[in-house]
C-alpha atoms as a PDB file:
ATOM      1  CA  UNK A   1       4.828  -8.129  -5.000  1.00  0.00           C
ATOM      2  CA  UNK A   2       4.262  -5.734  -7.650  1.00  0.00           C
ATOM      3  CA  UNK A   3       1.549  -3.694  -8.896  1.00  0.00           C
ATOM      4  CA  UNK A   4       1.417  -0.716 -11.346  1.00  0.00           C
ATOM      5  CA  UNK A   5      -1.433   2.144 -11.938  1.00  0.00           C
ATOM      6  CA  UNK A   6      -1.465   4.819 -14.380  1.00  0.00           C
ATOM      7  CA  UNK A   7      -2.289   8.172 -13.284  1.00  0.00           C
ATOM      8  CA  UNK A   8      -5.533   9.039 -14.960  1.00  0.00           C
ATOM      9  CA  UNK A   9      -7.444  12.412 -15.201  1.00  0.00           C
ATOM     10  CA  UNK A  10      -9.520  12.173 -12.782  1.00  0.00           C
ATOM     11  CA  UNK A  11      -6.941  11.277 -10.365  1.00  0.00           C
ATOM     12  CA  UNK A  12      -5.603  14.843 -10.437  1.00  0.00           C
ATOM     13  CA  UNK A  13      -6.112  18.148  -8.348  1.00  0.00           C
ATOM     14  CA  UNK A  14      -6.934  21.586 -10.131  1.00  0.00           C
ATOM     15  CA  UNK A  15      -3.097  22.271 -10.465  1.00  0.00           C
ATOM     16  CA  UNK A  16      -2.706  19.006 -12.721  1.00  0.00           C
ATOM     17  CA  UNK A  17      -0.713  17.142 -10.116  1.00  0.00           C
ATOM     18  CA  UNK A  18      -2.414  13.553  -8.098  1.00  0.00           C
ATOM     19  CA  UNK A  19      -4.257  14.137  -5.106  1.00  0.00           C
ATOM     20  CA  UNK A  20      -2.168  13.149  -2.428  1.00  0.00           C
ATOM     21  CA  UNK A  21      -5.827  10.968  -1.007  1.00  0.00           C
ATOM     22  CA  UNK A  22      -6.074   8.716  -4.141  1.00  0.00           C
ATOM     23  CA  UNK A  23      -2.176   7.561  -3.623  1.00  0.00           C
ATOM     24  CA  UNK A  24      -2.674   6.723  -0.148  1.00  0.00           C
ATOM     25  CA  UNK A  25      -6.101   4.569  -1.512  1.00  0.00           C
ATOM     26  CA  UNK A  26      -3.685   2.737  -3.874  1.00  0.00           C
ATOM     27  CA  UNK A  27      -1.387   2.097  -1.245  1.00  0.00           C
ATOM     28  CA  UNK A  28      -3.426   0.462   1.202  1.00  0.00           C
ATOM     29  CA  UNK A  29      -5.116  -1.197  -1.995  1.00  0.00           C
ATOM     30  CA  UNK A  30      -2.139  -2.705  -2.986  1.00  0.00           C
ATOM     31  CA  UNK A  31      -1.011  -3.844   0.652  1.00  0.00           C
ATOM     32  CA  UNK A  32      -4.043  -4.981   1.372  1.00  0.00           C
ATOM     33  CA  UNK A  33      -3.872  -7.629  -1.573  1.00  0.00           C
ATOM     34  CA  UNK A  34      -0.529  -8.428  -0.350  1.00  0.00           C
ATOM     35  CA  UNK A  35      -1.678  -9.209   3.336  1.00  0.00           C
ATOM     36  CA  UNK A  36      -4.739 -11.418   1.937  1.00  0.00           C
ATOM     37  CA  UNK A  37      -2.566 -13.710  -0.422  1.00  0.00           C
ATOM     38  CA  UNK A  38      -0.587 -14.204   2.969  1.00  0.00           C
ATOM     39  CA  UNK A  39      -3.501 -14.528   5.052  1.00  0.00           C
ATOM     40  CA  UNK A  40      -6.417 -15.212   2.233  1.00  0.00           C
ATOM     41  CA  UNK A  41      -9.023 -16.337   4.786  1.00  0.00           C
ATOM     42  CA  UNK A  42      -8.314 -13.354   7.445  1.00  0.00           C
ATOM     43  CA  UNK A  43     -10.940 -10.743   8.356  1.00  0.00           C
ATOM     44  CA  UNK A  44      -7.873  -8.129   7.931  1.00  0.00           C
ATOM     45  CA  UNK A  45      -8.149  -4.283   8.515  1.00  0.00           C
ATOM     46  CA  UNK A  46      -5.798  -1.128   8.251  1.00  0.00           C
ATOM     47  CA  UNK A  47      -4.986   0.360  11.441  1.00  0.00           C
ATOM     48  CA  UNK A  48      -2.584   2.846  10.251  1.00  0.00           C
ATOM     49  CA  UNK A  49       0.576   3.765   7.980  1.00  0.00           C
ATOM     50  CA  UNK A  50       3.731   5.002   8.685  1.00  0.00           C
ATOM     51  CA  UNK A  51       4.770   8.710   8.021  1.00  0.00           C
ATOM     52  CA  UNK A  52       3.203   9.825   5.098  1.00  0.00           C
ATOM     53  CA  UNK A  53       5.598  12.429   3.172  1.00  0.00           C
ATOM     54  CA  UNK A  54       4.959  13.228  -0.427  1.00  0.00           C
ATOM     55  CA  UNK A  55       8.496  13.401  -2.133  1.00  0.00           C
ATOM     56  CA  UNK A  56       8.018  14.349  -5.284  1.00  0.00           C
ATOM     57  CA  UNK A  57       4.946  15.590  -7.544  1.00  0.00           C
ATOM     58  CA  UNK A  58       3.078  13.184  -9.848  1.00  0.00           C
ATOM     59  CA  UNK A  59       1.784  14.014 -13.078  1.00  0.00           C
ATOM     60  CA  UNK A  60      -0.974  12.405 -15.547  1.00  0.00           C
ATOM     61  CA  UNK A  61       0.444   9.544 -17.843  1.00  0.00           C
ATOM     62  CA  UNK A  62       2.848   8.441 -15.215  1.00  0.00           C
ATOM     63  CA  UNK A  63       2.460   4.854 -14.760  1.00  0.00           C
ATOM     64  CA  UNK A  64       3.498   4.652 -10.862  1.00  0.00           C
ATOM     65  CA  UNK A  65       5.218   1.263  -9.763  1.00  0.00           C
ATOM     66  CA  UNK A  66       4.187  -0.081  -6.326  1.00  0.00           C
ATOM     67  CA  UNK A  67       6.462  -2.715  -4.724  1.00  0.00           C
ATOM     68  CA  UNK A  68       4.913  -4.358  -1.411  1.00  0.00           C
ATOM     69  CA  UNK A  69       7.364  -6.583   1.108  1.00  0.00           C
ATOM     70  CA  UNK A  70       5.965  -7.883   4.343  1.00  0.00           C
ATOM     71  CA  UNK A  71       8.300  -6.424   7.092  1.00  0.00           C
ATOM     72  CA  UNK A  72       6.818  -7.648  10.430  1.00  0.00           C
ATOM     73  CA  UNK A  73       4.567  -9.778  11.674  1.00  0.00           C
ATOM     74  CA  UNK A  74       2.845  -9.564  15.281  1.00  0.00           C
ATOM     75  CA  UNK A  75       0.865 -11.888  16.970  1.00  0.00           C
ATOM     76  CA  UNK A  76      -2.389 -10.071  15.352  1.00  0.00           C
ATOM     77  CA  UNK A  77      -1.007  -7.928  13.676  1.00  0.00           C
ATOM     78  CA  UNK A  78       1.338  -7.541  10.453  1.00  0.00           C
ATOM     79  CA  UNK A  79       3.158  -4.877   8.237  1.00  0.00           C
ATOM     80  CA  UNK A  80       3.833  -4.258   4.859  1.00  0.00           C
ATOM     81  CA  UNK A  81       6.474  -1.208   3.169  1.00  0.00           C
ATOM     82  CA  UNK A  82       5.141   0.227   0.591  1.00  0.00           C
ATOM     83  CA  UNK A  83       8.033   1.733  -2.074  1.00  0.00           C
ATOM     84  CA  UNK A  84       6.174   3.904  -5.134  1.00  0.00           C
ATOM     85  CA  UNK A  85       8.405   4.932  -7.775  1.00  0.00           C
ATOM     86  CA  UNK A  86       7.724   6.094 -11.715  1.00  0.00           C
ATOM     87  CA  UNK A  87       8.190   2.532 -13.522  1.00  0.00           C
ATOM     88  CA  UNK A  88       9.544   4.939 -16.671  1.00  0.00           C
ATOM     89  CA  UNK A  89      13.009   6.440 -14.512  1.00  0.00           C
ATOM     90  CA  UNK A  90      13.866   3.978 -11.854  1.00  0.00           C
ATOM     91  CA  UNK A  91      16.817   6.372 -11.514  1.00  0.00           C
ATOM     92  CA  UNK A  92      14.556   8.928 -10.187  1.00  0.00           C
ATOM     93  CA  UNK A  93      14.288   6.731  -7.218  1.00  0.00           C
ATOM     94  CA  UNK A  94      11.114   6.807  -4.864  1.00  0.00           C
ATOM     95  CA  UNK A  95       8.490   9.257  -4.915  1.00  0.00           C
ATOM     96  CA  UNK A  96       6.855   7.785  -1.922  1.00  0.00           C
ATOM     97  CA  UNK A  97       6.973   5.024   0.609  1.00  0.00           C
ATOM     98  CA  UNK A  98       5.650   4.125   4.136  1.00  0.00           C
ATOM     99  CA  UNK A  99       4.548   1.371   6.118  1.00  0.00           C
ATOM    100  CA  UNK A 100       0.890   0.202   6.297  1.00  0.00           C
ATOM    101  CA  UNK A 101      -0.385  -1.794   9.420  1.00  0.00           C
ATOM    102  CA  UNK A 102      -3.302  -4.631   9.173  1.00  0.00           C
ATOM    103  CA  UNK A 103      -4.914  -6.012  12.390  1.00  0.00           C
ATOM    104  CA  UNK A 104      -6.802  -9.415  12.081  1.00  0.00           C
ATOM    105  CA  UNK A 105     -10.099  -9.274  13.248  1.00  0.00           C
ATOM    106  CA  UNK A 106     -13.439 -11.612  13.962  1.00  0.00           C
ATOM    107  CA  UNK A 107     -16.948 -10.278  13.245  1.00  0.00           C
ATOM    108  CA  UNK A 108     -17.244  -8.498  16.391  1.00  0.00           C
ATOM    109  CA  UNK A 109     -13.980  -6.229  15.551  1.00  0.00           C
ATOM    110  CA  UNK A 110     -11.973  -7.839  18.519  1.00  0.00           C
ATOM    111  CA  UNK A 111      -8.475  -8.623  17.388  1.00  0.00           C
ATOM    112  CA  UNK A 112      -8.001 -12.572  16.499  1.00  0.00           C
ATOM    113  CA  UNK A 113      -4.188 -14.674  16.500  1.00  0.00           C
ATOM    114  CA  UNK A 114      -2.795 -14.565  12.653  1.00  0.00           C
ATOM    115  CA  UNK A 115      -1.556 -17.709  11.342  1.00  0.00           C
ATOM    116  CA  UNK A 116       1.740 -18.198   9.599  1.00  0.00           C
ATOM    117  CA  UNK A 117       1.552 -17.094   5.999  1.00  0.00           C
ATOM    118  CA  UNK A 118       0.197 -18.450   3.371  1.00  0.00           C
ATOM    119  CA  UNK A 119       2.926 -20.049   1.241  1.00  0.00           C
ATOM    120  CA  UNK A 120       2.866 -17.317  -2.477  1.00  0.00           C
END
């Protein structure tokens, strides 16, 4: 799945560059969508992501591309890589990518069985 933002103003530190914060909010915004459209009726939430290492800096007008793949899938749990890149110079290769990890839950919080997939 794919999903683009573009880097707005107010998106940006004092130095001009993205705050590190609002990509990882993308991230697990974009996963997340991914993980309901395979499991739309799944009480689903983030338990944690991968190493986080900022690659390269990000500037305002970039229009960032974020591809999601499921990797793994648990009994109640399931992961997605997340691959960000500028959708302008896909020779400049990946400016960030990690792995985010959702854990079905019921009401209560207590972890419940996932189902297969939906079919996308």
């Amino acid at each position: 799945m794919e999903n683009y933002k573009l880097v707005m103003p107010e998106d940006l530190n004092p130095h001009g560059y993205l705050f590190g914060g609002k990509l990882l909010m993308w991230v697990d915004e974009y996963s997340y969508i991914g993980a309901k459209l395979d499991f739309p009726d799944c009480r689903l939430v983030t338990i944690g992501l991968d190493k986080v290492e900022f690659r390269k800096s990000i500037r305002q007008g970039t229009v960032l591309k974020f591809d999601v793949s499921r990797t793994r899938m648990g009994t109640t749990s399931v992961q997605y890589k997340v691959d960000v890149s500028n959708s302008a110079d896909a020779s400049s290769g990946s400016m960030f990518a990690t792995v985010v990890t959702y854990v079905r839950v019921d009401e209560y919080g207590d972890k419940q069985q996932l189902p297969e997939p939906s079919a996308t």
